[in-house]
N, C-alpha and C. Protein backbone atom coordinates (compact mmCIF):
# COMPACT_ATOMS: atom_id res chain seq x y z
N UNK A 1 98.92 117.02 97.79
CA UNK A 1 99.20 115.68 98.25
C UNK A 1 98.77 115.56 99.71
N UNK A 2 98.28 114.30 100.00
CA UNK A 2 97.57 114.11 101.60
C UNK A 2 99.05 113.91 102.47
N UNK A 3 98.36 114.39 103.63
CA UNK A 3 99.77 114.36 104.38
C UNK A 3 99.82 112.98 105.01
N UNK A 4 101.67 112.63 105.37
CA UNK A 4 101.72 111.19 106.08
C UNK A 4 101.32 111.63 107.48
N UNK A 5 100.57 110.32 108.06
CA UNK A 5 100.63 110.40 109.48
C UNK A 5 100.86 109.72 109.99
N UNK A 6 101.05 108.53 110.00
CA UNK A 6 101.49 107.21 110.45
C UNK A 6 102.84 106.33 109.30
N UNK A 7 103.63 106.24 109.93
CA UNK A 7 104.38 105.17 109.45
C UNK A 7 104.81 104.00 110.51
N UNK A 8 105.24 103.14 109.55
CA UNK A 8 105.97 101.79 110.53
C UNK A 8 106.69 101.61 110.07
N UNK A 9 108.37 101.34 110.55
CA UNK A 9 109.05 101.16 109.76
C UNK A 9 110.65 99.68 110.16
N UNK A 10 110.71 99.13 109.64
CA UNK A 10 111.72 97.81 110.09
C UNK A 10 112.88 98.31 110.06
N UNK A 11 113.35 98.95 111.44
CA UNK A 11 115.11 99.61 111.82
C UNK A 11 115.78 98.25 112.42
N UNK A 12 117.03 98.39 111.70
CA UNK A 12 118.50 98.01 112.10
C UNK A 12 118.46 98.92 113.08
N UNK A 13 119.49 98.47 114.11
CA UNK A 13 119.92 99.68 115.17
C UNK A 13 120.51 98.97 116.37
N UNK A 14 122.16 99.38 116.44
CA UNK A 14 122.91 99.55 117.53
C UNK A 14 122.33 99.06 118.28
N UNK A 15 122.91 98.40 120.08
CA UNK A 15 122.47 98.80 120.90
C UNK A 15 122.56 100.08 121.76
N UNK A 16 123.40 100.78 121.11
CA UNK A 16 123.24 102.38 121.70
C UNK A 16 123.13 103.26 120.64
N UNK A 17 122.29 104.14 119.97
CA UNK A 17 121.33 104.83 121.77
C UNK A 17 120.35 103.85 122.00
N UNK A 18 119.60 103.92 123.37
CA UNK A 18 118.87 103.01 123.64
C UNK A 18 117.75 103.09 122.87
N UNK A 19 116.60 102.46 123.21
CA UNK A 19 114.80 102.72 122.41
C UNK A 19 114.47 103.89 122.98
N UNK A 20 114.90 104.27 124.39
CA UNK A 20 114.14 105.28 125.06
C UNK A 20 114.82 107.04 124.14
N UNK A 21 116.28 106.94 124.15
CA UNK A 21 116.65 107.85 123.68
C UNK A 21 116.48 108.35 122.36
N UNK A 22 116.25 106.90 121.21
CA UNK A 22 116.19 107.08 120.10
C UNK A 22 114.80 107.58 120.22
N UNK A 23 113.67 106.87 120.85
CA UNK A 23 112.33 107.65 120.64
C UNK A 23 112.17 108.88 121.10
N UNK A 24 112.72 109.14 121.65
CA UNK A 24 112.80 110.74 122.26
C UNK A 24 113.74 111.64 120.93
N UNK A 25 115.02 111.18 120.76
CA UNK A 25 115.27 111.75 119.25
C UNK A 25 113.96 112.37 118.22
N UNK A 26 113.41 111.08 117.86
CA UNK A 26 112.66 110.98 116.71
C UNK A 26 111.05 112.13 117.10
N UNK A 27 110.91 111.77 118.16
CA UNK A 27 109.82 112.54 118.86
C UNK A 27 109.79 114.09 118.90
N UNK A 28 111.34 114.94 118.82
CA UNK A 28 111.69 115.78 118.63
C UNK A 28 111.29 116.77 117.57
N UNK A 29 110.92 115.38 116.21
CA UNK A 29 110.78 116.31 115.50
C UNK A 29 109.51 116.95 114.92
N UNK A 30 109.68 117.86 114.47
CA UNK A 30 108.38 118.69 113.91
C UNK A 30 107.54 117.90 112.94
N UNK A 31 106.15 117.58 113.93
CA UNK A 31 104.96 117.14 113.31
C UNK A 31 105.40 115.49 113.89
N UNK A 32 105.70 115.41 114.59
CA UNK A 32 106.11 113.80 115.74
C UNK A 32 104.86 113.89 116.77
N UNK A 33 103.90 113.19 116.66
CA UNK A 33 102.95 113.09 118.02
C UNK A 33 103.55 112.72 118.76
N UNK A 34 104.02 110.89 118.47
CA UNK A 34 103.73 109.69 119.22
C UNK A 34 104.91 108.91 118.31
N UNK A 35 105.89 108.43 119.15
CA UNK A 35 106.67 107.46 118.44
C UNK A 35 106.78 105.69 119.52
N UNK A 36 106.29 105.07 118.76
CA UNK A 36 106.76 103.22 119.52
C UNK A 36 107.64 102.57 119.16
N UNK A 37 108.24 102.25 119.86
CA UNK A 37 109.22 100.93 119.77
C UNK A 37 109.58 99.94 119.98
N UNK A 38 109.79 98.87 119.41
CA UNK A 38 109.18 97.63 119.69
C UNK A 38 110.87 96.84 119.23
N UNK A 39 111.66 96.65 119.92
CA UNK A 39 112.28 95.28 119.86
C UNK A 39 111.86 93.86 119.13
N UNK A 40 112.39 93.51 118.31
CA UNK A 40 111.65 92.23 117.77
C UNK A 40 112.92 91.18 117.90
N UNK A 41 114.49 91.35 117.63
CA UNK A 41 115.03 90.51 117.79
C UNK A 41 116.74 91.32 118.28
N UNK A 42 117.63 90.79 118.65
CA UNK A 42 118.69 91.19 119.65
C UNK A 42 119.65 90.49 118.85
N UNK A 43 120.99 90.27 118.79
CA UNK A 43 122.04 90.08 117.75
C UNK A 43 122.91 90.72 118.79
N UNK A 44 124.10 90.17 118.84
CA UNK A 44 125.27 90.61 119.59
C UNK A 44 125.73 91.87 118.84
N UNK A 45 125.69 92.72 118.00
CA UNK A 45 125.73 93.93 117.95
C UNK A 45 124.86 95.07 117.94
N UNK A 46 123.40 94.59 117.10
CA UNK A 46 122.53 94.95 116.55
C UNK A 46 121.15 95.01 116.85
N UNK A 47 120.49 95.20 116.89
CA UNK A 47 118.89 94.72 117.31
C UNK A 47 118.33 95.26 115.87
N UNK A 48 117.04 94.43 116.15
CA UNK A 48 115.82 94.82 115.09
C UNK A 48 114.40 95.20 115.94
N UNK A 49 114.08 96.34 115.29
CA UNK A 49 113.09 97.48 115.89
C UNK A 49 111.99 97.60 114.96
N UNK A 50 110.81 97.68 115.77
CA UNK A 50 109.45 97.96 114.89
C UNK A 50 109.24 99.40 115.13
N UNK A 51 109.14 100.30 114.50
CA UNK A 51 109.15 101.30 115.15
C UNK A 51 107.88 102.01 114.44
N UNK A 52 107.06 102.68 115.31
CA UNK A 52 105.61 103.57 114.89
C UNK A 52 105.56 104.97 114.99
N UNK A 53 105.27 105.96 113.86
CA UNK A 53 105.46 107.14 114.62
C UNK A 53 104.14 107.16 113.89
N UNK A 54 103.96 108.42 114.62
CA UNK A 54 102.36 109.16 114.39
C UNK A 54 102.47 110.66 114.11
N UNK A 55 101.59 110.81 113.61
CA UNK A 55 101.63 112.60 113.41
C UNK A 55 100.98 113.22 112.26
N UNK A 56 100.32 114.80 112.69
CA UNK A 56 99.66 115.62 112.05
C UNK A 56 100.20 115.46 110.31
N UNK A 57 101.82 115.65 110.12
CA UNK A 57 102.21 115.78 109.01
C UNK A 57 104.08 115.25 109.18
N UNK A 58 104.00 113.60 108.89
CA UNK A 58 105.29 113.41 109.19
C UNK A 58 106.37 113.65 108.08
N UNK A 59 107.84 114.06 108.54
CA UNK A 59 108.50 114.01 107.13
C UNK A 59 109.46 112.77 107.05
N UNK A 60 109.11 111.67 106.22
CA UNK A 60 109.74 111.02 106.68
C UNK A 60 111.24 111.44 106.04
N UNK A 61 111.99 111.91 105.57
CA UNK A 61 112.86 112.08 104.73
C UNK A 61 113.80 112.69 106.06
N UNK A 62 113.24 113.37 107.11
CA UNK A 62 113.92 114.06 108.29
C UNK A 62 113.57 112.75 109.17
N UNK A 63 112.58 112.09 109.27
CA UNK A 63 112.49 110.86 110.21
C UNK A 63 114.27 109.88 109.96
N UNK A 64 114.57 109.61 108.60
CA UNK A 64 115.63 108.71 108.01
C UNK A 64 116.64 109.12 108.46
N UNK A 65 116.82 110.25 108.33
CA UNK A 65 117.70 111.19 109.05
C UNK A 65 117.97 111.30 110.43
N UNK A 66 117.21 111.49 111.27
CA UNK A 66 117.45 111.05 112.29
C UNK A 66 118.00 109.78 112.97
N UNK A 67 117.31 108.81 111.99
CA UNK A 67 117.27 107.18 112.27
C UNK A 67 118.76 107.22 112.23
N UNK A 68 119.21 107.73 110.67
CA UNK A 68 120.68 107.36 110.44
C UNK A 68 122.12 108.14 111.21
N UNK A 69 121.58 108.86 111.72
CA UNK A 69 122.55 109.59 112.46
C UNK A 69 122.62 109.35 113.58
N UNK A 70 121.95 107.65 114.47
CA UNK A 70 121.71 107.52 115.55
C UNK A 70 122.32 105.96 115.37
N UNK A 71 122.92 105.78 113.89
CA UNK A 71 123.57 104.68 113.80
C UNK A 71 122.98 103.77 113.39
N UNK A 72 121.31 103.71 112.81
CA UNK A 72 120.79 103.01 112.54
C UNK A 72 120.09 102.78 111.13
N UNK A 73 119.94 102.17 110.39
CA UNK A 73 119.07 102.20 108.60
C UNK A 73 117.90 101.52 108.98
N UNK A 74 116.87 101.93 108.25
CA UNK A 74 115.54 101.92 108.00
C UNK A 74 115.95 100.58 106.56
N UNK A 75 115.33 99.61 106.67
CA UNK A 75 115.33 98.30 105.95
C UNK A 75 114.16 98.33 105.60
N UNK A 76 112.79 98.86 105.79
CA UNK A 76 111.64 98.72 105.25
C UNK A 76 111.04 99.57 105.41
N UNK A 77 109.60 99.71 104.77
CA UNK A 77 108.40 100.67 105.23
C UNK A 77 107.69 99.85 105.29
N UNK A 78 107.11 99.72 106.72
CA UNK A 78 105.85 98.05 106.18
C UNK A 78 104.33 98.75 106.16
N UNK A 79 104.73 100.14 107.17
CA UNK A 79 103.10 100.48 106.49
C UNK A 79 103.28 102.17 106.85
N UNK A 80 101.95 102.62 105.45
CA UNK A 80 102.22 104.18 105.85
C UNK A 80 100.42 104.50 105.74
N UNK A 81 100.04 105.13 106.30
CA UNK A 81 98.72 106.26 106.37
C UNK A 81 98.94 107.69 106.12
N UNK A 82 98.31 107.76 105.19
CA UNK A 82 98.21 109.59 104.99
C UNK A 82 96.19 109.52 104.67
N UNK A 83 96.35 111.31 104.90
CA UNK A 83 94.71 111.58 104.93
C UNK A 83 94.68 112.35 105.61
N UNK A 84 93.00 112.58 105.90
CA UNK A 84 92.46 113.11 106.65
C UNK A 84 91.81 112.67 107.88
N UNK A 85 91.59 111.50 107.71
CA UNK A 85 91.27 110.89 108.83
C UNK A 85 92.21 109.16 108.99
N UNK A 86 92.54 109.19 110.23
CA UNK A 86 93.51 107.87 110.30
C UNK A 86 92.78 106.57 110.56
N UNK A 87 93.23 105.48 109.76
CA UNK A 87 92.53 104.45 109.65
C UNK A 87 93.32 103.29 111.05
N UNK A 88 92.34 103.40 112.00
CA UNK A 88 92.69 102.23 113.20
C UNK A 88 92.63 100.37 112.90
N UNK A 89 92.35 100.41 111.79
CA UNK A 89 91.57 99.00 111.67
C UNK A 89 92.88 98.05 111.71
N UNK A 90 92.79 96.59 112.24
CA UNK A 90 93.87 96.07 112.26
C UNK A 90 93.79 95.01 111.18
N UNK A 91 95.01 94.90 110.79
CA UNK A 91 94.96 93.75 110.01
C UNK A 91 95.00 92.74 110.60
N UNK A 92 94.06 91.83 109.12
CA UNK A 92 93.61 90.61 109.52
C UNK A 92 94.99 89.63 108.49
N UNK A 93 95.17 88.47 109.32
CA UNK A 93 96.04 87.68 108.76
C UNK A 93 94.97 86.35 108.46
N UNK A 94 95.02 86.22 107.02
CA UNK A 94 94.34 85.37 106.96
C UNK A 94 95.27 83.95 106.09
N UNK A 95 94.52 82.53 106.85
CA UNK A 95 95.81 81.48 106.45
C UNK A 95 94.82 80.35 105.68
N UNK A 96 95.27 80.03 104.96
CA UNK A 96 95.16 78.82 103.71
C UNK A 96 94.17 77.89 104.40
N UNK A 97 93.06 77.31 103.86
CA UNK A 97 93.01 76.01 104.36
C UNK A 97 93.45 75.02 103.65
């Protein structure tokens, strides 16, 4: 099976731990290049997070794990890459005429 290297994924999450700590969490783990985090909306308890990790061979099953032990659930996968070579291309949004 090709390995994951990229995921994106739509987190629930506390406002504590912060983005900085949680990405440093997640970054921790084995086969973590590069993790982003992206704030998308704020809620008096809660926030919603875009979050990107990168890597040689991610697991996400230890990624969830982390997520959830930091107080937070993973609500989606909106996108994953596995392979050998990683695909940069961006999506195009295309709208009705």
């Amino acid at each position: 099976m090709a390995k994951l290297r990229r995921i994106v994924l739509d987190v629930l999450k506390p406002h504590e731990p912060s983005v900085i700590d949680l990405s440093q969490s997640i970054s921790a783990a084995k086969g973590v290049d590069c993790v982003d985090i992206t704030i998308v909306s704020v809620d008096r308890k809660v926030e919603n997070a875009r979050i990107t990790i990168e890597g040689q061979s991610l697991n996400y099953d230890r990624i969830k794990k982390i997520i959830n032990d930091n107080g937070g659930t993973v609500k989606s996968i909106d996108r994953a890459s596995s392979g050998a070579v990683m695909s940069d291309r961006k999506q195009v949004e295309i709208t009705p005429e």
